[in-house]
C-alpha atoms as a PDB file:
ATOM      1  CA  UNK A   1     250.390 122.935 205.796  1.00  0.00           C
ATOM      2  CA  UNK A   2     247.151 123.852 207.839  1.00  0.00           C
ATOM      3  CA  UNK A   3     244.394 125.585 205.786  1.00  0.00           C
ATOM      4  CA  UNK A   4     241.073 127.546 206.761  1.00  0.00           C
ATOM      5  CA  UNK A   5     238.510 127.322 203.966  1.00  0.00           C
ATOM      6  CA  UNK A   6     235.545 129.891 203.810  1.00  0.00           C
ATOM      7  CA  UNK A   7     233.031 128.762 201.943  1.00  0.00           C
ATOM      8  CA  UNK A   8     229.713 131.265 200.797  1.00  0.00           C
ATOM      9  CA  UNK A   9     226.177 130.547 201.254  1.00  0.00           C
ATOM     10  CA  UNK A  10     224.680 132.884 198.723  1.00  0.00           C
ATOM     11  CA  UNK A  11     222.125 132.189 196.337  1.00  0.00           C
ATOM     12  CA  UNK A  12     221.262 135.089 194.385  1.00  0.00           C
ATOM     13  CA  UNK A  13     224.757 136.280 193.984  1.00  0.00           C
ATOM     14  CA  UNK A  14     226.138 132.768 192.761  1.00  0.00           C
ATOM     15  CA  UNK A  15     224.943 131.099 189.803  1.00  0.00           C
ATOM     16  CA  UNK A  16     224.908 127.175 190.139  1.00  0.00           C
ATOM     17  CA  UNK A  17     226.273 126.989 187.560  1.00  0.00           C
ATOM     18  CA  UNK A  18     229.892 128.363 188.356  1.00  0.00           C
ATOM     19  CA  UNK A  19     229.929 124.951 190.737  1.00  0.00           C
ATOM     20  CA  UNK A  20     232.885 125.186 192.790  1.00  0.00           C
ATOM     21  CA  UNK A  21     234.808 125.402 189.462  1.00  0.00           C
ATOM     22  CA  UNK A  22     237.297 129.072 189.375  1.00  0.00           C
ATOM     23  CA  UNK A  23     235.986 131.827 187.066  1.00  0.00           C
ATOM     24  CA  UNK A  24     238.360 133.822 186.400  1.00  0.00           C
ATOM     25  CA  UNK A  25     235.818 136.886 185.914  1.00  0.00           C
ATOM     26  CA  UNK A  26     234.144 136.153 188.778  1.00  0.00           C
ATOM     27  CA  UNK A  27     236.549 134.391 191.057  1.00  0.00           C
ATOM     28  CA  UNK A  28     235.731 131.182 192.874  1.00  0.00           C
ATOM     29  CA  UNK A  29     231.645 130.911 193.303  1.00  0.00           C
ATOM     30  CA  UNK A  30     230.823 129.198 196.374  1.00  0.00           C
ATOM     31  CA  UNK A  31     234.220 127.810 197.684  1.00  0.00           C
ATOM     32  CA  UNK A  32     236.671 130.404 198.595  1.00  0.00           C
ATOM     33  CA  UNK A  33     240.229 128.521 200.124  1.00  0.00           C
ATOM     34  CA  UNK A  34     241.460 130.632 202.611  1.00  0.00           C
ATOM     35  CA  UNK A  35     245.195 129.300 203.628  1.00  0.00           C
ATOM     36  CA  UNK A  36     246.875 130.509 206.883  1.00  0.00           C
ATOM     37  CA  UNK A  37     250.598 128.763 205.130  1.00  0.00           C
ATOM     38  CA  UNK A  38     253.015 132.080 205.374  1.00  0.00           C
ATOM     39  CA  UNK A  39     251.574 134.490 207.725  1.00  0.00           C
ATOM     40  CA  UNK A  40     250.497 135.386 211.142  1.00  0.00           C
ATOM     41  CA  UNK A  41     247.759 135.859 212.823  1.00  0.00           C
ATOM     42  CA  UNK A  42     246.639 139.783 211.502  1.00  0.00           C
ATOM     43  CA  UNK A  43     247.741 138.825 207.916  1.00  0.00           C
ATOM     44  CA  UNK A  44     245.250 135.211 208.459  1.00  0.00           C
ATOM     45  CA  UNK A  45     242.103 137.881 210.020  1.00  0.00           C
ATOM     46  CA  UNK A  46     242.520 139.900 206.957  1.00  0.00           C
ATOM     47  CA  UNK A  47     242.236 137.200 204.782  1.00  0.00           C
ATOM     48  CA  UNK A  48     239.247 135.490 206.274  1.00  0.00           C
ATOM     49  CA  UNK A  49     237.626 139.117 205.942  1.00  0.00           C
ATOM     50  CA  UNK A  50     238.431 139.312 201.918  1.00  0.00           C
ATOM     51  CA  UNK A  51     236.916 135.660 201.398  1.00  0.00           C
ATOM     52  CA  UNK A  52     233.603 136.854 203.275  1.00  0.00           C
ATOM     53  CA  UNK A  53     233.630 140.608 201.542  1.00  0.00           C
ATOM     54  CA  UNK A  54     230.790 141.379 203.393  1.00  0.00           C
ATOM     55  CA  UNK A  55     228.261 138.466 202.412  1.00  0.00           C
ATOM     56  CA  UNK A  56     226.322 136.107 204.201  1.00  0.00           C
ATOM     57  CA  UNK A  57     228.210 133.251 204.998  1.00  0.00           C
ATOM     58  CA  UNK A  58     229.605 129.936 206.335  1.00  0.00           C
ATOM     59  CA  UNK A  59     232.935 129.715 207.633  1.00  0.00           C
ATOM     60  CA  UNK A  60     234.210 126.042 207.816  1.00  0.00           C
ATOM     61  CA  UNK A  61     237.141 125.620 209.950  1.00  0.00           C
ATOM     62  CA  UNK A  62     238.840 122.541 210.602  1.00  0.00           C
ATOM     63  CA  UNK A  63     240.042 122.430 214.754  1.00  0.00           C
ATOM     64  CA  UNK A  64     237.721 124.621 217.311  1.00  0.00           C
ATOM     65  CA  UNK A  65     240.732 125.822 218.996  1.00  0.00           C
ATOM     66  CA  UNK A  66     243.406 126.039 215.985  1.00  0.00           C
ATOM     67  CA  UNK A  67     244.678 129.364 214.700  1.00  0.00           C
ATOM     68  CA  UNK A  68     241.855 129.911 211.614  1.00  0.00           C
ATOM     69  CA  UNK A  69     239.040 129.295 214.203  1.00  0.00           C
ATOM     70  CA  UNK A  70     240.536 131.932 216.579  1.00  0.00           C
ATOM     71  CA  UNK A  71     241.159 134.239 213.408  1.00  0.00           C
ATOM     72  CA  UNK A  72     237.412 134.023 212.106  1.00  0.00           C
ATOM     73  CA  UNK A  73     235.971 134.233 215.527  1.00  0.00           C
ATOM     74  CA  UNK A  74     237.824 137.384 216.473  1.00  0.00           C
ATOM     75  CA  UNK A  75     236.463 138.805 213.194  1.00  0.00           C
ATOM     76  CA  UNK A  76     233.437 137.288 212.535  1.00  0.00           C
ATOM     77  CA  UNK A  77     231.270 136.477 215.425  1.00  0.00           C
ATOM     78  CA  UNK A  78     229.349 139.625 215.728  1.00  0.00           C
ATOM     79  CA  UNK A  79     228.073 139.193 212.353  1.00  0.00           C
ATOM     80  CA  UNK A  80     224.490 138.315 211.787  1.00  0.00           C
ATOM     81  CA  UNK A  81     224.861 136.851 208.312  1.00  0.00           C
ATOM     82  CA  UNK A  82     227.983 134.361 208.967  1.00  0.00           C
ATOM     83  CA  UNK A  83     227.676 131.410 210.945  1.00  0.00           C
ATOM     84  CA  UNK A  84     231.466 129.120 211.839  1.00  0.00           C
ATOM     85  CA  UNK A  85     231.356 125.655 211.232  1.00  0.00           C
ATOM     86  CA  UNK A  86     234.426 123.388 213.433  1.00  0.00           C
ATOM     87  CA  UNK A  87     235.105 119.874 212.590  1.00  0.00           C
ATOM     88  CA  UNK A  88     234.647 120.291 208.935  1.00  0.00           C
ATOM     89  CA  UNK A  89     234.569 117.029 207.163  1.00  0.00           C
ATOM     90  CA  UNK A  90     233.601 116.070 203.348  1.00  0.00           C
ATOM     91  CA  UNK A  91     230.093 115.272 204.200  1.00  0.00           C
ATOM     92  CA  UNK A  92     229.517 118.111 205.592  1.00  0.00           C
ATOM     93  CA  UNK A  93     230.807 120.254 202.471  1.00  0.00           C
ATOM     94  CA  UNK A  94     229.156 118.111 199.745  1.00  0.00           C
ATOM     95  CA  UNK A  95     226.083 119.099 201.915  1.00  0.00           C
ATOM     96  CA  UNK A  96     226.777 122.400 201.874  1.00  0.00           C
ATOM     97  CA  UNK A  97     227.346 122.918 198.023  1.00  0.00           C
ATOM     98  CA  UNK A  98     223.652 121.227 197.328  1.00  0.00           C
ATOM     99  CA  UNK A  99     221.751 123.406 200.163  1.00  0.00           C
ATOM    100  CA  UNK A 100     223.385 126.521 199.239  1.00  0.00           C
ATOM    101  CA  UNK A 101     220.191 128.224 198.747  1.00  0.00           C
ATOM    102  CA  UNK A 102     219.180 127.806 202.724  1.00  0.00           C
ATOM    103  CA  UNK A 103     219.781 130.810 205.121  1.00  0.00           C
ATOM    104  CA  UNK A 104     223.462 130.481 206.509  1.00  0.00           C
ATOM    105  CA  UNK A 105     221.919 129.211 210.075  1.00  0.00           C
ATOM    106  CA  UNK A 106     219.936 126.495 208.110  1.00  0.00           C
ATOM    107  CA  UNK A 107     223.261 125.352 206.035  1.00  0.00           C
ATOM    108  CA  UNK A 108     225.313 125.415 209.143  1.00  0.00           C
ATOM    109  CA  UNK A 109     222.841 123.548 210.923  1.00  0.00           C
ATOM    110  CA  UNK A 110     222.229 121.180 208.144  1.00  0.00           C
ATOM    111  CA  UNK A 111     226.079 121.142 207.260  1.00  0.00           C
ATOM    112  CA  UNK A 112     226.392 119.900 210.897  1.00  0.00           C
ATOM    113  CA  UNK A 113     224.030 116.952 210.862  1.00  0.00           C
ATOM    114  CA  UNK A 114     225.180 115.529 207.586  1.00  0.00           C
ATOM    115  CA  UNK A 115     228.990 115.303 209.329  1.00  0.00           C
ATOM    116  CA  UNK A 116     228.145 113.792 212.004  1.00  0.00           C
ATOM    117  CA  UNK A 117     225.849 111.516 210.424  1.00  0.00           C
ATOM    118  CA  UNK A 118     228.564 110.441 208.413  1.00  0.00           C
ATOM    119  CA  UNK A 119     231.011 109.423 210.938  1.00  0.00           C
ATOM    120  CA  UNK A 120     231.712 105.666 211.571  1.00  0.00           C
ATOM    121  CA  UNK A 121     233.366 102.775 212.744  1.00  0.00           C
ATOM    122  CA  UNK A 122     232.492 100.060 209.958  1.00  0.00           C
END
């Protein structure tokens, strides 16, 4: 099973402390899981768009040319407030969930450099 994640970079409209714990009054906080398992490519757009809801954002995708990349591109690129992310690894996301507070550029672009930092061969 493949997966796209969306993940929000908002600070005033996410308290810290909802952590990337589920609240069920206030759904996920700054992780949203967006799966593409079951559906095709319209049903996968529409989702994407629902985990963004209009806020500024950072879409982490795993492959540049796999089927949640193409979705969020088609959708999202155009928008000012939400910048994509390929390659996602953990480093990058552990990044992202302390820096949440930066601009989405600035988390992207710091999101980016821890990743890549972290990759090795020990």
């Amino acid at each position: 099973m493949r997966s796209c994640l969306a993940w929000w970079c908002v600070t005033v409209h996410w308290p810290r402390r909802w952590s990337m714990r589920p609240n069920r009054s206030a759904g996920w906080g700054v992780l949203v899981p967006v799966t593409n398992s079951g559906c095709d490519r319209d049903t996968l757009e529409e989702r994407v768009i629902r985990a963004v809801n209009g806020q500024s954002a950072v879409v982490f995708v795993d492959l540049a040319s796999g089927s949640c990349s193409f979705a969020v591109l088609k959708r999202l690129r155009g928008e000012p407030s939400v910048r994509v992310v390929t390659g996602v690894n953990l480093a990058m996301l552990v990044d992202f969930v302390f820096h949440r507070t930066l601009s989405p550029q600035e988390a992207a672009t710091r999101a980016v450099a821890a990743g890549e930092k972290s990759i090795r061969i020990p």
